[in-house]
PDB file of N, CA and C in Angstrom:
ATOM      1  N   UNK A   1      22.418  -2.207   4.674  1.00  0.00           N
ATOM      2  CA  UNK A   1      21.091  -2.837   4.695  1.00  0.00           C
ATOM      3  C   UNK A   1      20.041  -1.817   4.271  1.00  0.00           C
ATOM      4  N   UNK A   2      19.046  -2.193   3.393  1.00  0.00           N
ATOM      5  CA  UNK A   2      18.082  -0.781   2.858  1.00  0.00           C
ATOM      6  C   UNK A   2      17.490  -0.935   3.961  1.00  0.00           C
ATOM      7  N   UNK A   3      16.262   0.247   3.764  1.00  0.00           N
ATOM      8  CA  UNK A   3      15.623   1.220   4.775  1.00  0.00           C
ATOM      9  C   UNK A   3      14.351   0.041   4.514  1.00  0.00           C
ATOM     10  N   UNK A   4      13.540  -0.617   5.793  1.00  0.00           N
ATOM     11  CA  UNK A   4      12.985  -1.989   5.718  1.00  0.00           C
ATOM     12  C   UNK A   4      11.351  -0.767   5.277  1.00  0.00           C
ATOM     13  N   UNK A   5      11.476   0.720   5.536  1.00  0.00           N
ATOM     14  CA  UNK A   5      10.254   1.243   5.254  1.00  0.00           C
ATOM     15  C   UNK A   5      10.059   1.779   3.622  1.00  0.00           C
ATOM     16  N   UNK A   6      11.043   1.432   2.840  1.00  0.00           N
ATOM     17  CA  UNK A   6      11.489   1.634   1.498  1.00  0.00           C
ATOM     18  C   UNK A   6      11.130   0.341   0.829  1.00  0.00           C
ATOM     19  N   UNK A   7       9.685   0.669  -0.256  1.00  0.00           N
ATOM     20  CA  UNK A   7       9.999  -1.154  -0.988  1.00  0.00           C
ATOM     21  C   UNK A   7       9.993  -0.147  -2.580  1.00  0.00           C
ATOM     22  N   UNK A   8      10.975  -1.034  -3.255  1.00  0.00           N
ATOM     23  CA  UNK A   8      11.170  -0.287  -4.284  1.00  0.00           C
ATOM     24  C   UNK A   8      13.047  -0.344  -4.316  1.00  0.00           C
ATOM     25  N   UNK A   9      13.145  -0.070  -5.904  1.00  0.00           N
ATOM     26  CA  UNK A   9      14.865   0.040  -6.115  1.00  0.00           C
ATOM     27  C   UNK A   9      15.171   1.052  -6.149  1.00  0.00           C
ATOM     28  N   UNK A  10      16.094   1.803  -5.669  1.00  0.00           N
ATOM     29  CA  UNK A  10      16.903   2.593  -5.978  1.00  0.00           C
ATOM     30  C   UNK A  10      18.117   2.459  -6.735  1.00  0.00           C
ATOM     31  N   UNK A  11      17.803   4.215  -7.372  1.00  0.00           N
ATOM     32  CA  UNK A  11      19.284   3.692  -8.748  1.00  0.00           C
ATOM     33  C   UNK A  11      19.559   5.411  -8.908  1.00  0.00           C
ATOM     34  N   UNK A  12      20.523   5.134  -9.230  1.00  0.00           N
ATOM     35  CA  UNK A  12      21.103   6.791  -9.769  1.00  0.00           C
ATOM     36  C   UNK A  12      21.371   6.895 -11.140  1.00  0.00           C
ATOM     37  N   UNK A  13      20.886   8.164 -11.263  1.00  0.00           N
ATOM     38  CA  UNK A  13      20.549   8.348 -12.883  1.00  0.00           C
ATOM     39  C   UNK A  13      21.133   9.686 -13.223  1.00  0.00           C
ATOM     40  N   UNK A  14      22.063   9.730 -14.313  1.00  0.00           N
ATOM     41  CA  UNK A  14      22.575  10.980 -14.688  1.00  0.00           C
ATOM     42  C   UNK A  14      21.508  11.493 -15.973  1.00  0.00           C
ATOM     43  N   UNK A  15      21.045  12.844 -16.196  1.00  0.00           N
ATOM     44  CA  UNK A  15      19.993  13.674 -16.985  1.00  0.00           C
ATOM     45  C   UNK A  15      21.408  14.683 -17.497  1.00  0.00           C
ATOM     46  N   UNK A  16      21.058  14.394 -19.045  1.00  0.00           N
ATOM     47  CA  UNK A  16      21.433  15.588 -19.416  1.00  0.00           C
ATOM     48  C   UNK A  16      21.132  17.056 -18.731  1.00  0.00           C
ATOM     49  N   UNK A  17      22.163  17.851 -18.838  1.00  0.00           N
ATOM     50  CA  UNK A  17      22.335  19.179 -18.658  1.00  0.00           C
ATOM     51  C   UNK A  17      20.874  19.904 -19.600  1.00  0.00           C
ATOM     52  N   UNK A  18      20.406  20.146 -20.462  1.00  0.00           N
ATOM     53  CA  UNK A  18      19.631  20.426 -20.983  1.00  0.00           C
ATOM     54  C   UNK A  18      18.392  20.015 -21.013  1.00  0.00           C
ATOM     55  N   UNK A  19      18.362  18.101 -20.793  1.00  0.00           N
ATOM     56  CA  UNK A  19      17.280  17.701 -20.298  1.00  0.00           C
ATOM     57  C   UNK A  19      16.499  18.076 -18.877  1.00  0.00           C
ATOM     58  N   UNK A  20      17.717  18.865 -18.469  1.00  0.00           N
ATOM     59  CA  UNK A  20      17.377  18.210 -16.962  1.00  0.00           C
ATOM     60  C   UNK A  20      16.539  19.987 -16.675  1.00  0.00           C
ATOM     61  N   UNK A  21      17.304  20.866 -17.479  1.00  0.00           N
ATOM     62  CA  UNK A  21      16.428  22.288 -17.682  1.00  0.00           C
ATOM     63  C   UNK A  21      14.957  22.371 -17.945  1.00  0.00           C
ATOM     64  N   UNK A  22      14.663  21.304 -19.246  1.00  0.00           N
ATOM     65  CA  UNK A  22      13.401  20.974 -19.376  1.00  0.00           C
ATOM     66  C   UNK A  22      12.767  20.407 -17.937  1.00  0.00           C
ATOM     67  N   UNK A  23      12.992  19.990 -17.712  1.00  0.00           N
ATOM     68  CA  UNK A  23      12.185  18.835 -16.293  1.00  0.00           C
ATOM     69  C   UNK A  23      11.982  20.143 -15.872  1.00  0.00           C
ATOM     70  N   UNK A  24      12.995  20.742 -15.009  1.00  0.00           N
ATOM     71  CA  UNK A  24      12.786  21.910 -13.694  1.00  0.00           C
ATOM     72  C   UNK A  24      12.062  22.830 -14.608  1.00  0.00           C
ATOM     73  N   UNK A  25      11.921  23.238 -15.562  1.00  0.00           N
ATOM     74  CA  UNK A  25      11.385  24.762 -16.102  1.00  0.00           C
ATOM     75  C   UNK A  25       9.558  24.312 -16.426  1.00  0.00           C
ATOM     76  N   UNK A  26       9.349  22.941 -16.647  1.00  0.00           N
ATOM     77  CA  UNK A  26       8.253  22.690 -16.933  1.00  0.00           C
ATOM     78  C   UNK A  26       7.494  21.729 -16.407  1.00  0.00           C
ATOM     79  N   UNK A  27       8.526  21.121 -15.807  1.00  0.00           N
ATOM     80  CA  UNK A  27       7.456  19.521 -14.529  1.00  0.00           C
ATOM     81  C   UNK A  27       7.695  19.566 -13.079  1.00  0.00           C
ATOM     82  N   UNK A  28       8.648  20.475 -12.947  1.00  0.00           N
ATOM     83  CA  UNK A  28       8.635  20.928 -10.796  1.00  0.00           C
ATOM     84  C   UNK A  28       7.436  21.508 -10.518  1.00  0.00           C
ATOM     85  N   UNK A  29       6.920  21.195  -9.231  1.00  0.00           N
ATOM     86  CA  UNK A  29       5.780  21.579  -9.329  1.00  0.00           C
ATOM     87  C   UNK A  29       4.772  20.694  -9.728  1.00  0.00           C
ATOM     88  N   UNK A  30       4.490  20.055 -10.526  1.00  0.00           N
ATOM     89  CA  UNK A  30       3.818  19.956 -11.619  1.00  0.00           C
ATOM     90  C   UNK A  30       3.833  17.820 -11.363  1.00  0.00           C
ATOM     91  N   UNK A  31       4.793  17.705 -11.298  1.00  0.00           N
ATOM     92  CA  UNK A  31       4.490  16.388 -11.502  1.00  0.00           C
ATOM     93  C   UNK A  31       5.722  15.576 -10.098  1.00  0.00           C
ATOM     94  N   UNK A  32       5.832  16.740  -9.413  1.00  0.00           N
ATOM     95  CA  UNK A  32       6.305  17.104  -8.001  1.00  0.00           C
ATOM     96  C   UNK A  32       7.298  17.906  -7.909  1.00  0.00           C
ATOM     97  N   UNK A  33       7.512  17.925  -6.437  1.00  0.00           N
ATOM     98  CA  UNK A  33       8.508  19.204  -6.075  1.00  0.00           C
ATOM     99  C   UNK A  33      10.238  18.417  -5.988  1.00  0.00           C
ATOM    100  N   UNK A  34      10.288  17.283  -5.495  1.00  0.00           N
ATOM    101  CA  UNK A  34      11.823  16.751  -5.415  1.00  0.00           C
ATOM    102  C   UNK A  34      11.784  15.956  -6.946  1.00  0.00           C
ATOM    103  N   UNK A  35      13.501  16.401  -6.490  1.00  0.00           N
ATOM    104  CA  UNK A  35      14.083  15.779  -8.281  1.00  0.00           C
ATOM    105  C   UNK A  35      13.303  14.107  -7.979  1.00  0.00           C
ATOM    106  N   UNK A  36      13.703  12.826  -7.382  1.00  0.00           N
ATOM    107  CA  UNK A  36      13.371  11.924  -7.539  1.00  0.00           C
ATOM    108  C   UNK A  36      12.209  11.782  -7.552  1.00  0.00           C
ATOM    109  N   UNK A  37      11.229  12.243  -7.113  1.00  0.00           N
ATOM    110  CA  UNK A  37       9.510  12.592  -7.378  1.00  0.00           C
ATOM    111  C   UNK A  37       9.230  12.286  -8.494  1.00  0.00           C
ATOM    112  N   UNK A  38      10.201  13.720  -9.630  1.00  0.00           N
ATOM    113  CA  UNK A  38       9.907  13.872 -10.507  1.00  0.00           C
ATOM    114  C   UNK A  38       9.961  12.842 -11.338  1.00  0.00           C
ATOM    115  N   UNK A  39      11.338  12.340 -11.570  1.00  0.00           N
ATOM    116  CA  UNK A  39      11.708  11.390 -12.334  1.00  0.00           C
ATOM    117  C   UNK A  39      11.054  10.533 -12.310  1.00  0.00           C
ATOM    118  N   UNK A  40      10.669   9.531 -10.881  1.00  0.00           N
ATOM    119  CA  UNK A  40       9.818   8.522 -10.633  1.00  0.00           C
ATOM    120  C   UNK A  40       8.451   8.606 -11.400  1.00  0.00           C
ATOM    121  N   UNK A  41       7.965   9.851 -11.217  1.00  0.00           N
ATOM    122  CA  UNK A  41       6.436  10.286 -12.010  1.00  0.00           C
ATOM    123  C   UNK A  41       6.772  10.377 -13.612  1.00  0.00           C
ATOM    124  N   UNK A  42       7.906  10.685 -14.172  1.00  0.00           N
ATOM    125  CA  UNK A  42       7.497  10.688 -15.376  1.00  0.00           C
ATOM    126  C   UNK A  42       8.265   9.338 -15.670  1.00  0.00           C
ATOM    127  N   UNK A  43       8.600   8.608 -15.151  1.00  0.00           N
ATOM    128  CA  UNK A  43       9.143   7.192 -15.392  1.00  0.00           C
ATOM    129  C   UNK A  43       7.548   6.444 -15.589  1.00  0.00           C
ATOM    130  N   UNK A  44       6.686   6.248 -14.385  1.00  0.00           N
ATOM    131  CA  UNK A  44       5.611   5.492 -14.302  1.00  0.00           C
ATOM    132  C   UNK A  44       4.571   5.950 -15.113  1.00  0.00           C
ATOM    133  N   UNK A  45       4.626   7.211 -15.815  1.00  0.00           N
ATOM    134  CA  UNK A  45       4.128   7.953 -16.378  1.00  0.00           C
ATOM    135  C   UNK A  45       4.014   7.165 -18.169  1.00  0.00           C
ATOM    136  N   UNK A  46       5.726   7.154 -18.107  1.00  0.00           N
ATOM    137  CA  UNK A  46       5.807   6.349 -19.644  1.00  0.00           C
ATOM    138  C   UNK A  46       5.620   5.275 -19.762  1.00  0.00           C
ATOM    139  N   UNK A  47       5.673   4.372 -18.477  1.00  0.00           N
ATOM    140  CA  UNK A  47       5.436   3.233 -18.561  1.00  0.00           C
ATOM    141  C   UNK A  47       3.676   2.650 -18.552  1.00  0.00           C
ATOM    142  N   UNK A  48       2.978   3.399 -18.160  1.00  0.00           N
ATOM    143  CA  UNK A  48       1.234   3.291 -18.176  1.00  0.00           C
ATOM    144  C   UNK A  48       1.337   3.996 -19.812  1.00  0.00           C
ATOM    145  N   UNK A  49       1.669   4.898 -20.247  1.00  0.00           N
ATOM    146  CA  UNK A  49       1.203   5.241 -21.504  1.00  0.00           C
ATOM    147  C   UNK A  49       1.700   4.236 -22.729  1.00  0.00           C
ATOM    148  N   UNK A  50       2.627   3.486 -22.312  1.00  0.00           N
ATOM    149  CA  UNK A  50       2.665   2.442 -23.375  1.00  0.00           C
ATOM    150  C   UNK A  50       2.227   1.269 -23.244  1.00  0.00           C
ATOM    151  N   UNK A  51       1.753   1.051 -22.079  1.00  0.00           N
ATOM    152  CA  UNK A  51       0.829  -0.293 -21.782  1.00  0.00           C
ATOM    153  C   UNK A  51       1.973  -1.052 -21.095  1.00  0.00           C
ATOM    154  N   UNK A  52       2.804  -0.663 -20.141  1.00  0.00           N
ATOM    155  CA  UNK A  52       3.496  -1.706 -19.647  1.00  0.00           C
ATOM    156  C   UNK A  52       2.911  -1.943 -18.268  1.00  0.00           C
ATOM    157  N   UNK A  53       2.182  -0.772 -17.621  1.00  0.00           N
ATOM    158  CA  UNK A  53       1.447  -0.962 -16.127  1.00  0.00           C
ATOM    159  C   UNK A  53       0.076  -0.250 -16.663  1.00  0.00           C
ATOM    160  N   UNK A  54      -0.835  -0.917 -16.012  1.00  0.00           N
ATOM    161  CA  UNK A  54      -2.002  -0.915 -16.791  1.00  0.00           C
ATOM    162  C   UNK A  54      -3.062   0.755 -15.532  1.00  0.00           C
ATOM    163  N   UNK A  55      -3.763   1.466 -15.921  1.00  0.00           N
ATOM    164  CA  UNK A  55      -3.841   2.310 -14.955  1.00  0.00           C
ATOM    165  C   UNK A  55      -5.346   1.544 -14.120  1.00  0.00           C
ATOM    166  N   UNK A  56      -5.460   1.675 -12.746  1.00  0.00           N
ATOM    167  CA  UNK A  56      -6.848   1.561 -12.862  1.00  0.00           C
ATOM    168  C   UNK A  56      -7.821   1.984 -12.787  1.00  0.00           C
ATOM    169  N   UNK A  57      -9.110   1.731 -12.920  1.00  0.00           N
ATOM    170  CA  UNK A  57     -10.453   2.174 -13.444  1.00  0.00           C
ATOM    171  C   UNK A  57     -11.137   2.320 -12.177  1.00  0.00           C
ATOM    172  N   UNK A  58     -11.476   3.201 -11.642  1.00  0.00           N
ATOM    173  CA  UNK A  58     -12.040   4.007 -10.432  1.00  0.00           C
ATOM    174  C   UNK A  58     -13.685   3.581 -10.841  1.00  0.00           C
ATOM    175  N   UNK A  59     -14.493   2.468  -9.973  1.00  0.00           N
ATOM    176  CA  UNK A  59     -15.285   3.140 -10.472  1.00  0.00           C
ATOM    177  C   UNK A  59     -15.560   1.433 -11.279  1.00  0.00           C
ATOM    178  N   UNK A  60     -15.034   0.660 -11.919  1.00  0.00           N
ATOM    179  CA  UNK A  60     -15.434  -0.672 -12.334  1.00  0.00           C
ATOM    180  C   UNK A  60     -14.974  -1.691 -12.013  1.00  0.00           C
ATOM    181  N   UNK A  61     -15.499  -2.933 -11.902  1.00  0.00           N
ATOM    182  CA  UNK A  61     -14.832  -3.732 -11.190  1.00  0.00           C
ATOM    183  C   UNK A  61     -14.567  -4.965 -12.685  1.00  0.00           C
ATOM    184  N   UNK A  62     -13.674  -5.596 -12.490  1.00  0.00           N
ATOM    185  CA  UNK A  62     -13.113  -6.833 -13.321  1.00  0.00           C
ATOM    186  C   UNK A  62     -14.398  -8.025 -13.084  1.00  0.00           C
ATOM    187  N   UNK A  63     -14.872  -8.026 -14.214  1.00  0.00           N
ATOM    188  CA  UNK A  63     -16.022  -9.184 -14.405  1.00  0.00           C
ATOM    189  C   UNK A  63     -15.172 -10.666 -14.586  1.00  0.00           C
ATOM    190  N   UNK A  64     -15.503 -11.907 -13.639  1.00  0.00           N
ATOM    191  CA  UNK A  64     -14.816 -12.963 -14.266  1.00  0.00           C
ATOM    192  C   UNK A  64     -15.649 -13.729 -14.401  1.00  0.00           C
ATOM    193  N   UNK A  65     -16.192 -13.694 -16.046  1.00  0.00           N
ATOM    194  CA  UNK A  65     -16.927 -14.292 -16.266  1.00  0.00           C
ATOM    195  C   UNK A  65     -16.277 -15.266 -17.861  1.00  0.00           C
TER     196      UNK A  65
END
């Protein structure tokens, strides 16, 4: 039974050996400290930069007019 304080999927993901050098040598730290952090952040990361989750705007509100 998942963890009822967990909303969200979990999945396991194999990273290249070389990819996975890049991540730790240049995004630990940086875009967090645990491996799944990381991944998660540059997952949601690619997904706002191509317009699939939209970011929001601090600061304006949605006119419905």
């Amino acid at each position: 039974m998942p963890d009822p304080r967990y909303k969200g999927k979990r999945i396991t993901v194999t990273v290249p050996e070389g990819t996975w050098e890049v991540i730790e040598t240049n995004l630990k730290g940086v875009m967090g400290d645990k491996d799944a952090e990381i991944l998660r952040n540059i997952i949601i990361s690619w997904l706002v930069e191509h317009g699939f989750i939209k970011k929001k705007e601090v600061g304006k509100e949605e006119k419905n007019n």
